[in-house]
Protein backbone atom coordinates (compact mmCIF):
# COMPACT_ATOMS: atom_id res chain seq x y z
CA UNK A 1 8.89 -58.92 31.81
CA UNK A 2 11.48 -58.55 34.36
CA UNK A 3 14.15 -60.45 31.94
CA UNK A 4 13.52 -57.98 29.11
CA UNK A 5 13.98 -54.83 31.57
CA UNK A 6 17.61 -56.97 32.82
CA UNK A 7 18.60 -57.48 29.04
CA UNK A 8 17.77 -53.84 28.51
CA UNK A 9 19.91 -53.02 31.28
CA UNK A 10 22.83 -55.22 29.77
CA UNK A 11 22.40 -53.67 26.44
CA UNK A 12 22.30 -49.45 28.08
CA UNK A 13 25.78 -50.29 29.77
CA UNK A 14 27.35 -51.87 26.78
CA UNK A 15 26.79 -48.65 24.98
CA UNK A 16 27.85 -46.11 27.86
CA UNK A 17 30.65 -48.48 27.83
CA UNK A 18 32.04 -49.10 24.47
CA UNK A 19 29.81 -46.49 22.60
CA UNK A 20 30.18 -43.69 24.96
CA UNK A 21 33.41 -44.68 26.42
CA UNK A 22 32.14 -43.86 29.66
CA UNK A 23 33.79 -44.87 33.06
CA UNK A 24 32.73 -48.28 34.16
CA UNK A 25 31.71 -47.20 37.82
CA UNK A 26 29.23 -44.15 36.38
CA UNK A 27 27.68 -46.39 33.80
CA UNK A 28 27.24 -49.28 36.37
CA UNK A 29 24.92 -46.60 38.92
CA UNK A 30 23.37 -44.81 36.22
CA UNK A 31 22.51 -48.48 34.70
CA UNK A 32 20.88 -49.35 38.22
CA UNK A 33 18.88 -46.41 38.72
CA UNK A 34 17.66 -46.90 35.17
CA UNK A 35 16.97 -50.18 35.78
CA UNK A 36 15.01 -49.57 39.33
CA UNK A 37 12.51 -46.93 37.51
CA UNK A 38 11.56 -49.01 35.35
CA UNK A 39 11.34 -51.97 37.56
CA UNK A 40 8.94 -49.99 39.44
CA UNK A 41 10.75 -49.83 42.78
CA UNK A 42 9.01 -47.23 45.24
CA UNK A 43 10.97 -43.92 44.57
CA UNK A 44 12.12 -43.72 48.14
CA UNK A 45 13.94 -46.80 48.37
CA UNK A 46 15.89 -47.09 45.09
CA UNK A 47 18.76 -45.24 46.57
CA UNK A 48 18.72 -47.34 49.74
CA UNK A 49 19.19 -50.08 47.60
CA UNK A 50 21.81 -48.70 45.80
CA UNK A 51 23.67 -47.93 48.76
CA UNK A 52 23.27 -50.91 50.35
CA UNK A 53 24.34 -52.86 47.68
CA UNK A 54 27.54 -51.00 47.54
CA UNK A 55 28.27 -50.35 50.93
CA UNK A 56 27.24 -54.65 51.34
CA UNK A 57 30.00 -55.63 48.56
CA UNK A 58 32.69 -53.45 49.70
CA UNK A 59 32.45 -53.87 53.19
CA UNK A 60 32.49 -57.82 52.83
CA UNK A 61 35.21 -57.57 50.18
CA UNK A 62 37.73 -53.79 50.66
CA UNK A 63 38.94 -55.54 53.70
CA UNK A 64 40.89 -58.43 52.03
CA UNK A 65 41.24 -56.80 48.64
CA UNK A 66 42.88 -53.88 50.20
CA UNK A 67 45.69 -56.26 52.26
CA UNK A 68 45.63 -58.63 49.65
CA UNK A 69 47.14 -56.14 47.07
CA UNK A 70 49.05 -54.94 49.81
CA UNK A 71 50.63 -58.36 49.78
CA UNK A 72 51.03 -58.76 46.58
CA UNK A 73 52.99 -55.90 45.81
CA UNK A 74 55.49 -56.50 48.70
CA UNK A 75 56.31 -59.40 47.09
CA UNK A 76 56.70 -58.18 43.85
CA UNK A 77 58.77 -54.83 44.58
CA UNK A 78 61.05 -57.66 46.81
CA UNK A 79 61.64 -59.58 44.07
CA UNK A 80 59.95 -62.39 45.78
CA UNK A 81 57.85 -63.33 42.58
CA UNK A 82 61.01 -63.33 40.21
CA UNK A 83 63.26 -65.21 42.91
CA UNK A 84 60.33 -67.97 42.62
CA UNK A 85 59.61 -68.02 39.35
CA UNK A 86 63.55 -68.14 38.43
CA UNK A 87 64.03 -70.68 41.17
CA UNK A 88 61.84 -72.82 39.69
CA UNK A 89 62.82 -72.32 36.00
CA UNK A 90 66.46 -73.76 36.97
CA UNK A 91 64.53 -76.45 38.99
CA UNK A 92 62.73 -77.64 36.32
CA UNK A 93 65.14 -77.32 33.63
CA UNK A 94 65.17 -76.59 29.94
CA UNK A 95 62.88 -80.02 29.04
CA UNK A 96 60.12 -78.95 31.23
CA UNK A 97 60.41 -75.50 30.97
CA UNK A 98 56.50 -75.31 30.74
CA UNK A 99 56.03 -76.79 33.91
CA UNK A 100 58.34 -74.45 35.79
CA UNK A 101 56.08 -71.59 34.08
CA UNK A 102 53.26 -72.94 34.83
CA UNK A 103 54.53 -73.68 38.74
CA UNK A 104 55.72 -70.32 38.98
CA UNK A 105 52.83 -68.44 37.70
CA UNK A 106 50.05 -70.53 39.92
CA UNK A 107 52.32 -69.51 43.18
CA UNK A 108 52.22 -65.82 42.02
CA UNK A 109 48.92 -66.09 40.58
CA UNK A 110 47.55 -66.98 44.16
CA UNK A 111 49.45 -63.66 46.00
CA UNK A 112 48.91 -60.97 42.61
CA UNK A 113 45.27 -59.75 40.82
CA UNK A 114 45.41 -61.21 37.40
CA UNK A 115 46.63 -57.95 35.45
CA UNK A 116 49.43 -57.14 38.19
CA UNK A 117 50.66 -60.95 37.73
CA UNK A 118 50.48 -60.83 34.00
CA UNK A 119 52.94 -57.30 33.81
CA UNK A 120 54.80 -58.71 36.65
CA UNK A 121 55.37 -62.57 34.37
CA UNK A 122 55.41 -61.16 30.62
CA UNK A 123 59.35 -59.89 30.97
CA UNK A 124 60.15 -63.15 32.40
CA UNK A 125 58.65 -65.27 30.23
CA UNK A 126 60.36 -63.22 27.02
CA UNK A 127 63.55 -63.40 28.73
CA UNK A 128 63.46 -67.00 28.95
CA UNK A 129 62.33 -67.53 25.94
CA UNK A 130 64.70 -65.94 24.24
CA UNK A 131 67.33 -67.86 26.29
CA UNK A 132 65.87 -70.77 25.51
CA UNK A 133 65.02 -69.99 22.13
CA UNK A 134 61.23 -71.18 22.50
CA UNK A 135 58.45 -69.55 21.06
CA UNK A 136 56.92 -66.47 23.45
CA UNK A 137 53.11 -68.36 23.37
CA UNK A 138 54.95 -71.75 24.21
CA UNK A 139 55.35 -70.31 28.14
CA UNK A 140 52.94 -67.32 27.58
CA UNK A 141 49.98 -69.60 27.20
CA UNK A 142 50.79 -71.53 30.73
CA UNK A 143 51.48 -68.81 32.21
CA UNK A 144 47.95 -66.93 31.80
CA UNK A 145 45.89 -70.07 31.81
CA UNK A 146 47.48 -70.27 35.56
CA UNK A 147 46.84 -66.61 36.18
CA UNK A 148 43.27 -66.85 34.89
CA UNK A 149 42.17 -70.06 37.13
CA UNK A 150 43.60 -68.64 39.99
CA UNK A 151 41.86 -65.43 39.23
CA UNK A 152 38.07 -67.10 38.67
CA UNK A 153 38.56 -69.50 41.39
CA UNK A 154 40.22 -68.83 44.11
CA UNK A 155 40.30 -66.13 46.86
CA UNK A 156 41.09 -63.69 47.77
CA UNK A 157 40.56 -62.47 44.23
CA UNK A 158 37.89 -60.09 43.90
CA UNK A 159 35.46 -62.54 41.94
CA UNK A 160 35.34 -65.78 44.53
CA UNK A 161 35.70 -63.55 47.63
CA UNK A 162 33.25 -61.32 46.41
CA UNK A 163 30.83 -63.75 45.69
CA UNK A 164 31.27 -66.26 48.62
CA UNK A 165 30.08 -63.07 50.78
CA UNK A 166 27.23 -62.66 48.66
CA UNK A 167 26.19 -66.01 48.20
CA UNK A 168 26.90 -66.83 52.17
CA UNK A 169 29.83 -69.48 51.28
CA UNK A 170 32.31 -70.50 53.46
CA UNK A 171 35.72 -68.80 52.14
CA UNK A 172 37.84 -71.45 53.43
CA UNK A 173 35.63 -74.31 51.72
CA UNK A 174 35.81 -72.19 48.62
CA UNK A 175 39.45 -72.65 48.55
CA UNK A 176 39.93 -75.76 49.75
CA UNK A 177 37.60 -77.16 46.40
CA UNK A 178 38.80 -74.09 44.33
CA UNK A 179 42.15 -75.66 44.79
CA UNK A 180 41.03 -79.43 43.75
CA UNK A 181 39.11 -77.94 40.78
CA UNK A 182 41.98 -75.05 39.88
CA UNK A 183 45.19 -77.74 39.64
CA UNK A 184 44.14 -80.10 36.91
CA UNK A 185 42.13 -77.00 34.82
CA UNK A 186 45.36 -75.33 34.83
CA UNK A 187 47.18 -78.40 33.33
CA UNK A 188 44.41 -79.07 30.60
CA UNK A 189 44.21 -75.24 29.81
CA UNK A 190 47.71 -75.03 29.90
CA UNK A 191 50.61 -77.19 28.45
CA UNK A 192 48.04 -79.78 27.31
CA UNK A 193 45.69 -76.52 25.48
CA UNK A 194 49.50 -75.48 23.56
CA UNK A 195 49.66 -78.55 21.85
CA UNK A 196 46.15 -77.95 20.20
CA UNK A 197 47.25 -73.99 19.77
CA UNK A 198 50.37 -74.84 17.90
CA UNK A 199 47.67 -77.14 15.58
CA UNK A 200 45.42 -74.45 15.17
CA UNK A 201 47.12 -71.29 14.45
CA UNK A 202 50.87 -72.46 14.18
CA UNK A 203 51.90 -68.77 12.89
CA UNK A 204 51.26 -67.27 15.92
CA UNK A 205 54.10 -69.22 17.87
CA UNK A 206 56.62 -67.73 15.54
CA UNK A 207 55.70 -64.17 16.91
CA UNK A 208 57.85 -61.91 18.69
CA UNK A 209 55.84 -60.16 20.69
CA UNK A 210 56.18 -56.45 21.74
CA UNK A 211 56.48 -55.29 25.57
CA UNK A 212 57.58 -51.92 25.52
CA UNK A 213 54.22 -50.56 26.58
CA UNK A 214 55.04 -52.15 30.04
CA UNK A 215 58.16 -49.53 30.27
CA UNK A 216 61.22 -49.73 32.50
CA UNK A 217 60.93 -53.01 34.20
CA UNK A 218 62.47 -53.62 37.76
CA UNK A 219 64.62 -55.70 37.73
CA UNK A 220 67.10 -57.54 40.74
CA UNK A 221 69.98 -59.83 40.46
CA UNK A 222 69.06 -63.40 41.91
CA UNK A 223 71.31 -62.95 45.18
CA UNK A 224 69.47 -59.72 45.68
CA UNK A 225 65.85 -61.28 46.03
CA UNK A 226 64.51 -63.18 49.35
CA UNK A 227 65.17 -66.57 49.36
CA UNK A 228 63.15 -68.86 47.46
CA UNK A 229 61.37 -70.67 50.73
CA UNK A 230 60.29 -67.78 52.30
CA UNK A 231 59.21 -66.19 49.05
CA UNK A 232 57.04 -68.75 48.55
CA UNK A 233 56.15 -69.36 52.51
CA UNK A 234 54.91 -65.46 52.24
CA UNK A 235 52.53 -65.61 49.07
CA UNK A 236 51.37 -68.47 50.37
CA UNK A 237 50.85 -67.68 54.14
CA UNK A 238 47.08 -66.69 53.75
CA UNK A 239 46.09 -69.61 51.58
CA UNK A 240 47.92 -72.11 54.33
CA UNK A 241 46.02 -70.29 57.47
CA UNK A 242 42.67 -70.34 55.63
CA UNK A 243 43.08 -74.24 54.35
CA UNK A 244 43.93 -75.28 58.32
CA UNK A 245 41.03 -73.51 59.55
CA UNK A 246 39.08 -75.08 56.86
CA UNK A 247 40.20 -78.64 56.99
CA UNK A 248 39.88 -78.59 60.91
CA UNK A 249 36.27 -77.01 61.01
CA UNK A 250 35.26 -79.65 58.59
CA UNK A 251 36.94 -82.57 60.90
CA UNK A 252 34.50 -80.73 63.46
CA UNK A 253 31.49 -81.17 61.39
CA UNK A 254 32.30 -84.79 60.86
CA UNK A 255 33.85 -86.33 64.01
CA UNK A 256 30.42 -84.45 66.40
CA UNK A 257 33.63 -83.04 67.96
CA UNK A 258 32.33 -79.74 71.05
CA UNK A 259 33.58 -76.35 70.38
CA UNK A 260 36.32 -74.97 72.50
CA UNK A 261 38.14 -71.97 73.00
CA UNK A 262 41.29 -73.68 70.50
CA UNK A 263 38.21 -74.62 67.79
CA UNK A 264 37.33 -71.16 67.84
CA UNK A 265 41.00 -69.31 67.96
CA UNK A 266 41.87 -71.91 64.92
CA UNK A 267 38.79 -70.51 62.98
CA UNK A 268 39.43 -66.93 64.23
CA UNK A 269 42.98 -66.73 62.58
CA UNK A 270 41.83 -68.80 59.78
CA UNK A 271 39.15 -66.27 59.21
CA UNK A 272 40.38 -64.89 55.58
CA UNK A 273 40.55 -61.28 56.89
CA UNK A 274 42.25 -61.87 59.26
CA UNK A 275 44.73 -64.23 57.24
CA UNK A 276 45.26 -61.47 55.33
CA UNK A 277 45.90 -59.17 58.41
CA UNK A 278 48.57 -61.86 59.31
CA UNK A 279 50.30 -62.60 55.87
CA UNK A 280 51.14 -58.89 55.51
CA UNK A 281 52.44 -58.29 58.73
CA UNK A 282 55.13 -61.46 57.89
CA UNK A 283 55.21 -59.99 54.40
CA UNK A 284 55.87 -56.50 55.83
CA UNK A 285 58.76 -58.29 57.80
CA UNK A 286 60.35 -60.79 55.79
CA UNK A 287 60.04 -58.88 52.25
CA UNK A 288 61.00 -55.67 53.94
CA UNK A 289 62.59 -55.32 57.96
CA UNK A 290 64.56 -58.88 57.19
CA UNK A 291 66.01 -57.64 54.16
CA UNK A 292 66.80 -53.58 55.80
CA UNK A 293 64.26 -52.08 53.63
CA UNK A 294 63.53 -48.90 55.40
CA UNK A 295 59.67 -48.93 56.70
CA UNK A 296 59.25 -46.10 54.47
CA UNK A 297 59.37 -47.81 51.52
CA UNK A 298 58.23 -50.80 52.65
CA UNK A 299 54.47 -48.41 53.54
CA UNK A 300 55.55 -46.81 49.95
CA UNK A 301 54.61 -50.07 48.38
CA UNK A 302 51.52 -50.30 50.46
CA UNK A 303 50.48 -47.17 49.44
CA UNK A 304 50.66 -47.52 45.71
CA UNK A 305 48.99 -50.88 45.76
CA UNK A 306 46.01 -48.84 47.30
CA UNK A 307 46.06 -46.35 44.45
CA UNK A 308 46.33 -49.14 41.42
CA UNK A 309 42.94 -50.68 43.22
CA UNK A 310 40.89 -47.87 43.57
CA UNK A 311 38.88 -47.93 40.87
CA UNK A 312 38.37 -51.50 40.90
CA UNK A 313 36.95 -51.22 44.26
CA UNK A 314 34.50 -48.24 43.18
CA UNK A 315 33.38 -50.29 39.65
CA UNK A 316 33.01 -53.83 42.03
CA UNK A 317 30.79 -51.88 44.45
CA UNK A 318 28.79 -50.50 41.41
CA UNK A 319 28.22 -54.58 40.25
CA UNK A 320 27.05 -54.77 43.72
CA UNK A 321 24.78 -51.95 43.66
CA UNK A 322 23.15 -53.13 40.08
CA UNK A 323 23.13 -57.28 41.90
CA UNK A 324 21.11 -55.47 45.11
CA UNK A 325 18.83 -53.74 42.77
CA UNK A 326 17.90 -57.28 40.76
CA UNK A 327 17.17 -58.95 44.17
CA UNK A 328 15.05 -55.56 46.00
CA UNK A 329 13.67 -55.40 42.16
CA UNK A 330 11.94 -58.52 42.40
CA UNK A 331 14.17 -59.77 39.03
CA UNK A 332 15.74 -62.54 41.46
CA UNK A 333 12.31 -64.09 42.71
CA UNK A 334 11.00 -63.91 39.16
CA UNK A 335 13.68 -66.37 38.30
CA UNK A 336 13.57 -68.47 41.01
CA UNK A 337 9.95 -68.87 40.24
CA UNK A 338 10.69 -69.62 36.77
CA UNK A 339 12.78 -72.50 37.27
CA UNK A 340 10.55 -73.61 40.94
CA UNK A 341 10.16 -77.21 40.43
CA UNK A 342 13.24 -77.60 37.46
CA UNK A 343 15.57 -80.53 37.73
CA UNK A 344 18.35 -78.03 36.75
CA UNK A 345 21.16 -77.71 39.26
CA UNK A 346 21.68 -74.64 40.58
CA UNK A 347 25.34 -74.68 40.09
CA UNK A 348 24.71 -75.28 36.28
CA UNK A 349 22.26 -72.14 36.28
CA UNK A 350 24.59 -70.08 37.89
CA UNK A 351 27.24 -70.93 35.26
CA UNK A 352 24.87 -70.45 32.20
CA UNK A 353 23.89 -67.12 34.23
CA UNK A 354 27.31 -65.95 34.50
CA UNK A 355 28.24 -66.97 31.05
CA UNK A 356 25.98 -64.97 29.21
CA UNK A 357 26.90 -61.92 31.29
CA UNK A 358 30.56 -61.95 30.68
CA UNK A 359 29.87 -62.46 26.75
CA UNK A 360 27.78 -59.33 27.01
CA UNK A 361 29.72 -57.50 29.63
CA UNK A 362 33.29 -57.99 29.61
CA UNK A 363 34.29 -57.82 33.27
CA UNK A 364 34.47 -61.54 34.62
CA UNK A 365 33.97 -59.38 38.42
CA UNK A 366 30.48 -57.46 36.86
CA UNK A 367 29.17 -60.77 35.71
CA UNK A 368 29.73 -62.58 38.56
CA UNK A 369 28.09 -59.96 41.11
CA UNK A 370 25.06 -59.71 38.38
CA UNK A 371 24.67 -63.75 38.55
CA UNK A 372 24.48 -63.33 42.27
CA UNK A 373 21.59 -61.12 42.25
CA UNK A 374 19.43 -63.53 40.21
CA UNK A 375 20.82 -66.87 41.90
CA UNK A 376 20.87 -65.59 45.56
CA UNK A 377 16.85 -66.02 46.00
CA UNK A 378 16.93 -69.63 44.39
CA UNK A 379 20.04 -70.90 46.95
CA UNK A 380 17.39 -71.29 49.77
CA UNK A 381 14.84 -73.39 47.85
CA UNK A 382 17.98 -75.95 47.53
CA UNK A 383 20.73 -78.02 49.71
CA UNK A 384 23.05 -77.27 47.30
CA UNK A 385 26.70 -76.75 48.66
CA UNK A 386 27.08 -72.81 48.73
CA UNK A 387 31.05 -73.01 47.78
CA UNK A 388 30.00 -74.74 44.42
CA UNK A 389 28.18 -72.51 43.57
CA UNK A 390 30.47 -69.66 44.01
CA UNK A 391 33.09 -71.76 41.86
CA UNK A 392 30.31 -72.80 39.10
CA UNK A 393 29.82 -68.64 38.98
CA UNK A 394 33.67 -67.86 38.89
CA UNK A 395 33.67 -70.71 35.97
CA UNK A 396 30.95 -68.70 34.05
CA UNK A 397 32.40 -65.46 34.41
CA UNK A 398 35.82 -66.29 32.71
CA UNK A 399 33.98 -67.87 29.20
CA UNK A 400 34.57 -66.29 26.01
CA UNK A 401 36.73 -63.57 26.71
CA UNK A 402 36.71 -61.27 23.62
CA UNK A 403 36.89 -57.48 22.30
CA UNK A 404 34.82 -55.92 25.50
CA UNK A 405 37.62 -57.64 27.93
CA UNK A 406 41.14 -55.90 28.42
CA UNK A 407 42.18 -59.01 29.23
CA UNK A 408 41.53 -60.13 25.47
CA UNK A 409 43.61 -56.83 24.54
CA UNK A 410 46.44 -56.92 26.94
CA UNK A 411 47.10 -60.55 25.41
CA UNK A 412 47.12 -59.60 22.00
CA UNK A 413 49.28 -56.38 22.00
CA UNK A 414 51.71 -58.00 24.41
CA UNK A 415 52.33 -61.71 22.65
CA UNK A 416 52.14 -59.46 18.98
CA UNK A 417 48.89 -61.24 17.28
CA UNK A 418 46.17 -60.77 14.64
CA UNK A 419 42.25 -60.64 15.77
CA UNK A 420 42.33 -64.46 14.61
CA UNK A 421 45.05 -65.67 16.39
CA UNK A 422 43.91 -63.77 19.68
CA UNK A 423 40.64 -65.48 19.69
CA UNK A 424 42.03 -68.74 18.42
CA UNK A 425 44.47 -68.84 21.55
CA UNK A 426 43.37 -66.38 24.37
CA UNK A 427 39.37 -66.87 23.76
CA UNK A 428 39.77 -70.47 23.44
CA UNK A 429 41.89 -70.63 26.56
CA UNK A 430 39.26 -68.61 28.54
CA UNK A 431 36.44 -70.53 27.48
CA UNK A 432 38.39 -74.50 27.77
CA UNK A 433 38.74 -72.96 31.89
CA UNK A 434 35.36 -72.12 32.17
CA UNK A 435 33.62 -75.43 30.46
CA UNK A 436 36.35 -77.85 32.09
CA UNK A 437 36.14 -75.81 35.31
CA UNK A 438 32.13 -76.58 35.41
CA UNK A 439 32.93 -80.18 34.45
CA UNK A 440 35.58 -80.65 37.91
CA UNK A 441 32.73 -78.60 39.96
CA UNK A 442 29.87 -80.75 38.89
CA UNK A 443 32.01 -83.48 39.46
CA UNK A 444 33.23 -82.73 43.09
CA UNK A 445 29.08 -81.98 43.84
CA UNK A 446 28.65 -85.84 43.75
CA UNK A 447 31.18 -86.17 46.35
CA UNK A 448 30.54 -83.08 49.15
């Protein structure tokens, strides 16, 4: 059975993984040839398939990862992300502290890759704490719930972009819904999610925490760091030029309008590589040139951004490899035959899909890419919208995080907690995002 020979799959890379501590990437190829013998796949083709399903993800996706992190890290050596999250702690004020955090860490969330935002926040959020005199998990909790939506749902993070290329979605519809599902997840994950934290495990919100792993921190005195507006203009820049060619494509669609040449430059620059193309030239300007950064360090920053997302880019490509072998496999058609003629939505099947995978896998980006490989051949026996999907598989992919995520680590080292309290707070978290996420997407399906 083609489900048995997947599981089997699932079960080889969890031990090359965890048993055999081997590199993600390797076990992900060495998984998909595996898993291509003993589908039967013609010998001559199995590394066709492999190759295409790299050279497919990466080439959709290295494009706007590689100028998204790019981005990102501009802003951050700047001190663009601490002049906004500061600016917005003093905004706020002391009673809503929370909010500011949770503000603060949405905006960055949206311009920085989960793990870059989370080192970037964590000194921060002590800081103020200890100003404050509020309990570390009181902001820290906001603050990652924010990271994590913006990380499962909205592009151009690897999962959603990723998957929107593989599932055919419009990236600009995928952020314009990611956006009405991500705001009030964040809010129930986060400051309304503490309240029931604080019930469950109330020891942990007398912890300390520990950040010395993180090292030397940069850190810039507020006059220093670009001015809150265009901090905020810059992280936000490809999000903005995305959303208008969006919104104005879909006004198309609706009001019969012809296409012209302005129809088509609007969707050209809205186009989310080439939004990215245009954010980091602005970046590269008003986070470095403006401020008499010499272009060497400015390209510096480039440059090391590159590095830190190598091997991301190698282990997403091997997800993409092991999707293109379930679809050339025949796995994918065996499941769309399986549920031929169910009442289930697909968006709810990708989501139970996805879910299962990131229990047994870990990596919210592996599980996604593996969903897509058994969802892809049921899309065209349905009308179902194509960005709801990709959201309902983002959802999925962020349930349950536990001990085969280094998200689930990085949490507990950095906030100080026992196994209990980690998976009382941080699992819980993950999993109230993914269920309440699924609950907004099925929701908005009635509607678009």
């Amino acid at each position: 059975m083609p489900l048995l020979i997947v599981a089997l799959g699932i079960l080889a890379l969890l031990i090359l993984i965890m048993g055999f501590k081997l590199n993600t990437f390797v076990s992900l190829i060495i998984v998909s040839f595996g898993v291509a013998l003993v589908l039967g796949m013609p010998l001559d083709s199995i590394v066709k398939t492999i190759e295409a399903g790299l050279g497919g993800t990466l080439g959709h996706l290295a494009l706007i990862f590689g100028l998204g992190a790019m981005l990102g890290k501009l802003i951050a050596d700047a001190g663009g992300a601490q002049r906004i999250a500061m600016t917005l702690v003093n905004k706020f004020g002391e009673k809503n502290i929370q909010w500011a955090v949770v503000a603060a860490s949405f905006i960055i969330g949206i311009a920085l890759f989960f793990e870059v935002g989370l080192v970037l926040l964590i000194p921060i959020v002590f800081a103020i704490s200890k100003e404050l005199k509020v309990s570390i998990l009181h902001l820290g909790i906001p603050m990652v719930a924010a990271l994590s939506v913006t990380h499962g749902f909205l592009p151009p993070h690897p999962g959603p972009t990723v998957i929107a290329g593989e599932y055919g979605a419009d990236l600009g519809e995928v952020l314009l819904y990611g956006f009405i599902v991500s705001i009030p997840t964040v809010i129930i994950a986060g400051p309304l999610f503490t309240k029931l934290a604080k019930k469950l495990v109330p020891q942990s919100f007398t912890k300390t925490g520990n950040i010395a792993s993180l090292g030397e921190q940069k850190t810039f005195k507020l006059e220093e760091t670009p001015g809150f507006g265009i901090s905020v203009f810059t992280a936000m820049l490809p999000v903005i030029l995305m959303s208008i060619a969006t919104v104005i494509t879909l006004l198309q669609k609706t009001t019969g309008l012809d296409d012209n040449a302005f129809l088509s430059g609007i969707r050209f620059i809205g186009d989310a590589s080439t939004a990215m193309l245009l954010s980091l030239l602005v970046a590269i300007y008003t986070m470095g040139i403006a401020r008499n950064i010499p272009m060497k360090i400015v390209m510096n920053s480039c440059s090391t951004a590159i590095h830190q997302i190598g091997m991301m880019l190698l282990i997403i490509g091997g997800g993409g490899a092991f999707k293109q072998v379930l679809i050339d496999g025949g796995v994918g058609d065996y499941v769309a035959n399986l549920f031929d003629g169910t009442s289930l939505s697909p968006i709810l099947l990708a989501w139970i899909i996805a879910a299962i995978l990131r229990i047994s896998l870990g990596s919210a980006t592996v599980a996604a890419l593996t969903t897509a490989g058994l969802v892809i051949p049921m899309l065209g026996q349905s009308d179902v919208n194509l960005a709801l999907v990709v959201l309902a598989t983002g959802a999925g992919s962020l349930i349950a995080s536990h001990v085969n995520d280094a998200g689930f680590w990085m949490f507990k080292e950095y906030f100080g907690l026992t196994m209990k309290e980690t998976f009382a707070t941080w699992t819980l978290l993950e999993t109230i995002i993914s269920v309440v996420g699924l609950a907004f997407v099925l929701l908005l399906s009635l509607v678009v």
